[in-house]
N, C-alpha and C. Protein backbone atom coordinates (compact mmCIF):
# COMPACT_ATOMS: atom_id res chain seq x y z
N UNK A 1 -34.63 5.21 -5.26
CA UNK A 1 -33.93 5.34 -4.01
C UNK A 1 -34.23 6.69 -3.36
N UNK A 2 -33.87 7.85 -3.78
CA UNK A 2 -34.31 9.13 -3.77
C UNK A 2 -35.89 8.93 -3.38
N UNK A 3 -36.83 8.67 -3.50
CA UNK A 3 -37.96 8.50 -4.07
C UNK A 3 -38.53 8.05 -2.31
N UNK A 4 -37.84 6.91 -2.01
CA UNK A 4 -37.65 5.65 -0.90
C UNK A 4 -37.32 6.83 0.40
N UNK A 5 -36.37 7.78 0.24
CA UNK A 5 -35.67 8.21 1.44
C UNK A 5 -36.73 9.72 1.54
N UNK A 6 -37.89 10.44 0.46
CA UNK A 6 -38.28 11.12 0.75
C UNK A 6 -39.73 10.64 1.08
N UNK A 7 -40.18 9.67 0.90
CA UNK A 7 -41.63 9.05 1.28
C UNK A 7 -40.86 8.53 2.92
N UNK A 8 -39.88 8.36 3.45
CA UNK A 8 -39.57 7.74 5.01
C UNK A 8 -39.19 9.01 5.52
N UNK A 9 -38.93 10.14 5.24
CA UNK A 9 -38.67 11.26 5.81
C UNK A 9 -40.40 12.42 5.96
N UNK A 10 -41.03 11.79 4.96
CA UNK A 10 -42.32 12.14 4.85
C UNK A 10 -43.04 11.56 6.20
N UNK A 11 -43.22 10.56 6.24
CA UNK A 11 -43.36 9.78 7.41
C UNK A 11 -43.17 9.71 8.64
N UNK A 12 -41.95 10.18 8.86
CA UNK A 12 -41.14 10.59 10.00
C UNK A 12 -41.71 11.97 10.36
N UNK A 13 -41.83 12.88 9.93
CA UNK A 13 -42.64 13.97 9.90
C UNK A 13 -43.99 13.99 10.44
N UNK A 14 -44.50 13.67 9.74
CA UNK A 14 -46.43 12.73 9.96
C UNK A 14 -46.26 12.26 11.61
N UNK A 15 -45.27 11.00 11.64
CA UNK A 15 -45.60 10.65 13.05
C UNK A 15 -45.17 11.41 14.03
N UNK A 16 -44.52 12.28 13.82
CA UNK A 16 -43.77 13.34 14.58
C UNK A 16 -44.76 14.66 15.22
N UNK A 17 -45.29 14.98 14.41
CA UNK A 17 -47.02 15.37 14.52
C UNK A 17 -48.03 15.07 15.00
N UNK A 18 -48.01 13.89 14.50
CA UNK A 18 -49.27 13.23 15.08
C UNK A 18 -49.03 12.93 17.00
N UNK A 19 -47.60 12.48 17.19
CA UNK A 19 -47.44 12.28 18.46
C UNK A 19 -47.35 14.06 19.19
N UNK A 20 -47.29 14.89 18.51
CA UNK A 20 -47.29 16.35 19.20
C UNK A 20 -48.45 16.60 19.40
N UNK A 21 -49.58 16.22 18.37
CA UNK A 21 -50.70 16.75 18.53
C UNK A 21 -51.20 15.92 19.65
N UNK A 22 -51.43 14.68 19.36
CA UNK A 22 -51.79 13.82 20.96
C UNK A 22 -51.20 13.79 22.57
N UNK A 23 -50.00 14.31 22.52
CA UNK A 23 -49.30 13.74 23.68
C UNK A 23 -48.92 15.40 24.35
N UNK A 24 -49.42 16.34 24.91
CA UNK A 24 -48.98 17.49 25.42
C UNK A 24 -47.59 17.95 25.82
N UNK A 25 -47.18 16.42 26.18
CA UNK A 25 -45.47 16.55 27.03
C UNK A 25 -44.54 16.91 25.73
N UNK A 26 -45.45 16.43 24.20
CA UNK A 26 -44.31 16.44 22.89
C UNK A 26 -44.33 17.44 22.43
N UNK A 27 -43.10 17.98 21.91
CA UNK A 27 -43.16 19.35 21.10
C UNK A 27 -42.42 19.72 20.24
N UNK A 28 -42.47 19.93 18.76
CA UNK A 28 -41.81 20.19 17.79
C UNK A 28 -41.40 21.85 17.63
N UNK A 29 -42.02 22.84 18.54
CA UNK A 29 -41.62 23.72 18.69
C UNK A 29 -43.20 24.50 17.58
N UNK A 30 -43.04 25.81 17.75
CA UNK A 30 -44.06 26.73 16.87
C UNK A 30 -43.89 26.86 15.64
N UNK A 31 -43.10 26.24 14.44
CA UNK A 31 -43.01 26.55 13.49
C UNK A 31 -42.90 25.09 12.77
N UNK A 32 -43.88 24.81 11.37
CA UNK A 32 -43.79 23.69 10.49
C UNK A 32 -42.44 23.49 9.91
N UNK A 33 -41.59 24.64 10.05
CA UNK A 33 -40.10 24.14 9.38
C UNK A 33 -38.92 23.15 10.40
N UNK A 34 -39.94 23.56 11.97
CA UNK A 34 -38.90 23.22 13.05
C UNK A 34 -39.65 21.26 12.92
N UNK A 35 -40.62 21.40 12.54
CA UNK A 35 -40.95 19.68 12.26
C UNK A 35 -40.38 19.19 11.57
N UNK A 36 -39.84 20.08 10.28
CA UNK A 36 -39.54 19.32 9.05
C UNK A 36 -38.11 18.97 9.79
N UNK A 37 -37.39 19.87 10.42
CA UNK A 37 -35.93 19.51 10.64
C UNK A 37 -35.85 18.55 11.45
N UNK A 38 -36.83 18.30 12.46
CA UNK A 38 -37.20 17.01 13.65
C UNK A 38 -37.40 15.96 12.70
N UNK A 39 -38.29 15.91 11.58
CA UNK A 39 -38.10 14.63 10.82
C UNK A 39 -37.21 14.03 9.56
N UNK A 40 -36.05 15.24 8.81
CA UNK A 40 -35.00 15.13 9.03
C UNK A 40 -34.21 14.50 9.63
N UNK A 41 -33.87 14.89 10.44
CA UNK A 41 -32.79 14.45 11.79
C UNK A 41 -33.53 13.01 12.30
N UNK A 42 -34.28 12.87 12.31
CA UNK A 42 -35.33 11.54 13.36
C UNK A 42 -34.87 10.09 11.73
N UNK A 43 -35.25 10.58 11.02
CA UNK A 43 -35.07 10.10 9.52
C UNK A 43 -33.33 9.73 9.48
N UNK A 44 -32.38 10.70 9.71
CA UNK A 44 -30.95 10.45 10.39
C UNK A 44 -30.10 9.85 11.07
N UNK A 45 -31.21 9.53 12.71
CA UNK A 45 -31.03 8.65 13.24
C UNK A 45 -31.34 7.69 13.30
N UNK A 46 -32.49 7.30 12.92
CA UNK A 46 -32.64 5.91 12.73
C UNK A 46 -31.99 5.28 11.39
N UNK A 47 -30.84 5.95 10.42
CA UNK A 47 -30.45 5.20 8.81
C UNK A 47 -28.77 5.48 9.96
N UNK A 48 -28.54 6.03 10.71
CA UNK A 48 -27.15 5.88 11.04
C UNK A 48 -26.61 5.22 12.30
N UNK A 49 -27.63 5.81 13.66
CA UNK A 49 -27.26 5.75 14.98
C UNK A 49 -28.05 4.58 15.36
N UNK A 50 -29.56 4.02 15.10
CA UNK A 50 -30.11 2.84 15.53
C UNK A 50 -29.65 1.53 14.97
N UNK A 51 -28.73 1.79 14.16
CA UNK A 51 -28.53 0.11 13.21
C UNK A 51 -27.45 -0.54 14.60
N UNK A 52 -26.33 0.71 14.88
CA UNK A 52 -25.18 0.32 15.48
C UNK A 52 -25.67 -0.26 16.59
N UNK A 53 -27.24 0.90 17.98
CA UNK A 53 -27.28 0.63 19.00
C UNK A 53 -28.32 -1.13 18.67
N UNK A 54 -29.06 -1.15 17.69
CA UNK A 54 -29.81 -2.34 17.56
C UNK A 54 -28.62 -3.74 17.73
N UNK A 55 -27.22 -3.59 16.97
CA UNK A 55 -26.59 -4.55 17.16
C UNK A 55 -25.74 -4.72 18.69
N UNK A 56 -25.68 -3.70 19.07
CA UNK A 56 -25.16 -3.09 20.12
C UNK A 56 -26.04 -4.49 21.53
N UNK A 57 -27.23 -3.89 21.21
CA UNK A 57 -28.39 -4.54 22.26
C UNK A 57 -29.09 -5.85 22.01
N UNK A 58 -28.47 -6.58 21.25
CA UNK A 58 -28.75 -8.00 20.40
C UNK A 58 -28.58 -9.07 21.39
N UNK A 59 -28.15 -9.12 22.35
CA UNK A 59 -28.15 -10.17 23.49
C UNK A 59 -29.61 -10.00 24.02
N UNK A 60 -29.87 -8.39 24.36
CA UNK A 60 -31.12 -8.08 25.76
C UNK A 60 -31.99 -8.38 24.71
N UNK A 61 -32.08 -8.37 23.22
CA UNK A 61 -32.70 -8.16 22.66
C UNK A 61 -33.48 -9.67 22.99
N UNK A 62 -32.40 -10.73 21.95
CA UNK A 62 -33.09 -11.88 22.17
C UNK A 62 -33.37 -12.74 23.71
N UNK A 63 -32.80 -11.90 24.90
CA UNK A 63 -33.21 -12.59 25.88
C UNK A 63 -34.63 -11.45 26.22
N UNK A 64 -35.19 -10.54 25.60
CA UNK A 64 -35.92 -10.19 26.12
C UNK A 64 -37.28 -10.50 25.05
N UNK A 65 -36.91 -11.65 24.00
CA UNK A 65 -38.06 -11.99 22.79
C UNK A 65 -38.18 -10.48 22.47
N UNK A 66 -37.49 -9.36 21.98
CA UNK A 66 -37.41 -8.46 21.14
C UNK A 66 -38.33 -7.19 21.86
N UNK A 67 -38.25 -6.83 22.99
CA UNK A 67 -38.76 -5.92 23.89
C UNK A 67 -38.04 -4.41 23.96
N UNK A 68 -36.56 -5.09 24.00
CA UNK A 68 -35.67 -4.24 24.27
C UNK A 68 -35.41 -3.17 22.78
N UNK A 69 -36.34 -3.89 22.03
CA UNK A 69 -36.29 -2.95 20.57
C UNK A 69 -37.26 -1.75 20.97
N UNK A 70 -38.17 -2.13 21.48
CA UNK A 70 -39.24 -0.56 22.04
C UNK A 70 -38.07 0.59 22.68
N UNK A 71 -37.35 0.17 23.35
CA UNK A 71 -36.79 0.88 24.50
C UNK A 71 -35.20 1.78 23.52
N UNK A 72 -35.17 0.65 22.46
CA UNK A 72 -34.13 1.15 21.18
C UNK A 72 -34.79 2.46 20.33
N UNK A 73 -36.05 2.27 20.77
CA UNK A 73 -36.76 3.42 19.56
C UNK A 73 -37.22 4.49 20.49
N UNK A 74 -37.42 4.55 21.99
CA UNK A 74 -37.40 5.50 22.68
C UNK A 74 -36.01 5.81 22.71
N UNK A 75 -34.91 5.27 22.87
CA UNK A 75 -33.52 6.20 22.95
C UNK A 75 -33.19 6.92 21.93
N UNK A 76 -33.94 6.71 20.17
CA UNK A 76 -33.75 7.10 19.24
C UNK A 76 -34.69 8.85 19.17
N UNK A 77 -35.97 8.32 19.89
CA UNK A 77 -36.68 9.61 20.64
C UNK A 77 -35.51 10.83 21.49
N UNK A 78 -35.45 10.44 22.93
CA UNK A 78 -34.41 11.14 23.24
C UNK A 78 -33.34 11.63 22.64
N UNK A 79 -32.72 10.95 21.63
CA UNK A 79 -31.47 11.24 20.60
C UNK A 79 -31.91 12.77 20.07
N UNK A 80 -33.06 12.49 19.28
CA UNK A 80 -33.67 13.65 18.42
C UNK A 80 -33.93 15.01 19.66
N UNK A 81 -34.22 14.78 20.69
CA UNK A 81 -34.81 15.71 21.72
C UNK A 81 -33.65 16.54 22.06
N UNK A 82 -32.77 15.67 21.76
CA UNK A 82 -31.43 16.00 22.24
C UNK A 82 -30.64 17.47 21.73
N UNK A 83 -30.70 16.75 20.06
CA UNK A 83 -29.68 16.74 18.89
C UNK A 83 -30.45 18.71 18.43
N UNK A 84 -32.12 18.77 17.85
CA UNK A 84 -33.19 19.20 17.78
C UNK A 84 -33.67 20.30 18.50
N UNK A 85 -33.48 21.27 18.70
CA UNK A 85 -33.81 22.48 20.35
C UNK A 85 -35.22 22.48 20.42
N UNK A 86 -36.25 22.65 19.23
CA UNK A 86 -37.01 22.78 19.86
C UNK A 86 -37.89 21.54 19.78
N UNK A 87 -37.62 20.60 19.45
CA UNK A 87 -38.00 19.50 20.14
C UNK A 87 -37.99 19.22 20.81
N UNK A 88 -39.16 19.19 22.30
CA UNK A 88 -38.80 18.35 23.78
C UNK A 88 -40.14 17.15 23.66
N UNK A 89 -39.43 16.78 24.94
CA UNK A 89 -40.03 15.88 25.40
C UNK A 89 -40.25 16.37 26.87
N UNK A 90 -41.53 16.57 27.71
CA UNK A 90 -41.66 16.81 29.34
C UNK A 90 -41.41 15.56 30.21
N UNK A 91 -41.67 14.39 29.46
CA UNK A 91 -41.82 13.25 30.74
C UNK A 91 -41.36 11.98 30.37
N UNK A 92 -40.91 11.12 31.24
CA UNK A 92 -40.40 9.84 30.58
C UNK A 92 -41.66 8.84 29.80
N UNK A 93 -43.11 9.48 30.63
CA UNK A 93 -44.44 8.62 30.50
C UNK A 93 -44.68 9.27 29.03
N UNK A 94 -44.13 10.81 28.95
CA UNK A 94 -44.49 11.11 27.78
C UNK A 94 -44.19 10.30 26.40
N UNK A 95 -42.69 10.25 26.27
CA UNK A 95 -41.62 9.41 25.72
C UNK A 95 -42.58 8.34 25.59
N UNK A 96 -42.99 6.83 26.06
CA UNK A 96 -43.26 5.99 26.08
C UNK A 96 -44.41 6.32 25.14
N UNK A 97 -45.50 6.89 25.47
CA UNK A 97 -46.56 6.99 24.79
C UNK A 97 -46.43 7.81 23.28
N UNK A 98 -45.56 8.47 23.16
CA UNK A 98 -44.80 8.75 21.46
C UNK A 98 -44.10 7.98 20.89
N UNK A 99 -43.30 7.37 21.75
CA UNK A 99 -42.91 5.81 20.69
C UNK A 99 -43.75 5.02 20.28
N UNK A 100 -44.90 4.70 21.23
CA UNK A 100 -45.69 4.08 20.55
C UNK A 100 -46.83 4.29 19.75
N UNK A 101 -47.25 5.52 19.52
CA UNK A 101 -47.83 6.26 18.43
C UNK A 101 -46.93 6.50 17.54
N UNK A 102 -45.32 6.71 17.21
CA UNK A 102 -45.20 7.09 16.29
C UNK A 102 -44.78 5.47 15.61
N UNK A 103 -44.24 4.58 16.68
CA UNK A 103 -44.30 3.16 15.62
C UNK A 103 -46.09 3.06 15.08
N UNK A 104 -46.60 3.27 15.61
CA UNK A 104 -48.05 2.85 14.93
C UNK A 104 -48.31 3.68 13.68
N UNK A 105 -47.88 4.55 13.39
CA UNK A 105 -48.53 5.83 12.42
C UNK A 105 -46.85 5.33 11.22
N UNK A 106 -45.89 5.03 12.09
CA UNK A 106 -45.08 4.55 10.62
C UNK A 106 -45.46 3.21 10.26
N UNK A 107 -45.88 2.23 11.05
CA UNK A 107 -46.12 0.96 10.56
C UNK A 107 -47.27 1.07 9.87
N UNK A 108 -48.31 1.94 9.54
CA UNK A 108 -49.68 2.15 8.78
C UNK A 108 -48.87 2.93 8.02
N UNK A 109 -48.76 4.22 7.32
CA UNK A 109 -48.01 4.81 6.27
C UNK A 109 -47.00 4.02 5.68
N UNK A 110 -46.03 3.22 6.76
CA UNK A 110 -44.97 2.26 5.74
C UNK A 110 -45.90 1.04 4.63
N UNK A 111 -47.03 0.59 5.73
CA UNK A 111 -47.86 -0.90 4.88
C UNK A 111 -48.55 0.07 3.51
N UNK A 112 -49.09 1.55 3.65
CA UNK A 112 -49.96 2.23 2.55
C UNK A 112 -48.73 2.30 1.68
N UNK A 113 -47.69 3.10 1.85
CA UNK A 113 -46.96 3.47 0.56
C UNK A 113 -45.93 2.14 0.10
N UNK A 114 -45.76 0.80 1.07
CA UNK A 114 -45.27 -0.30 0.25
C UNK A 114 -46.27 -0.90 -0.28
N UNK A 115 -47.66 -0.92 0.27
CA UNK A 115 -48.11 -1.56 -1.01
C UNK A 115 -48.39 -0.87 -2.37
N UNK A 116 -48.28 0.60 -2.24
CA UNK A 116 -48.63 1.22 -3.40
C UNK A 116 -47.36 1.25 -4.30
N UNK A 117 -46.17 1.30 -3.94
CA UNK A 117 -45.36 0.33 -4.50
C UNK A 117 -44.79 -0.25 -4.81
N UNK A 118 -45.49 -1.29 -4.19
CA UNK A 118 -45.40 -3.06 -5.09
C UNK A 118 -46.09 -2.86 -5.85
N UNK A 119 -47.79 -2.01 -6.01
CA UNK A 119 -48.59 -2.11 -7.13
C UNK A 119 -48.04 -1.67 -8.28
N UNK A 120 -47.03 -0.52 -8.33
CA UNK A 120 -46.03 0.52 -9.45
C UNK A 120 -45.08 -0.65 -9.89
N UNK A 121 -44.71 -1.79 -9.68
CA UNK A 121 -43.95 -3.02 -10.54
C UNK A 121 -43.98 -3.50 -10.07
């Protein structure tokens, strides 16, 4: 379990990066500790604050065939921008294009470290 919550906080980190380094508008601020606390906290909100707004948005959800989940994981963006000081965000175009790099960079790290393991039992 332990194990589970520091390989998704690992992760959270990674994509958190990866969308700073690509996207100019993103910013974790000048220091590797101010990332770690952005993926922390990002790691936070999505195990406390996205479960509620996901059920929250379960109508738009299924009338929108599951669209309105992108727009659930950019508010989870803003949340952190929020919560985080030196985390910003410059632009709403920015936002859009870090949600969707950082779902891409967790959905590749989540498929590498679940299959590695499933291979461990």
């Amino acid at each position: 379990m332990l194990r589970r919550i520091l390989v998704t906080i690992g992760i959270n980190i990674a994509a958190l990066f990866v969308a700073s380094v690509f996207i100019d508008g993103v910013s974790y601020g000048s220091r590797f500790w101010q990332l770690i606390v952005a993926g922390v906290v990002f790691g936070l909100i999505n195990l406390l604050i996205k479960p509620i707004v996901k059920l929250l948005a379960l109508p738009l959800t299924i009338m929108t065939l599951g669209l309105a989940l992108f727009f659930v994981n950019l508010l989870m963006l803003y949340i952190l921008s929020w919560i985080v000081g030196p985390f910003s965000i410059s632009s709403f175009g920015d936002a859009i294009f870090a949600t969707l790099i950082i779902w891409v960079v967790n959905e590749v790290l989540h498929a590498v470290f679940d299959k590695e393991q499933r291979v461990r039992t």
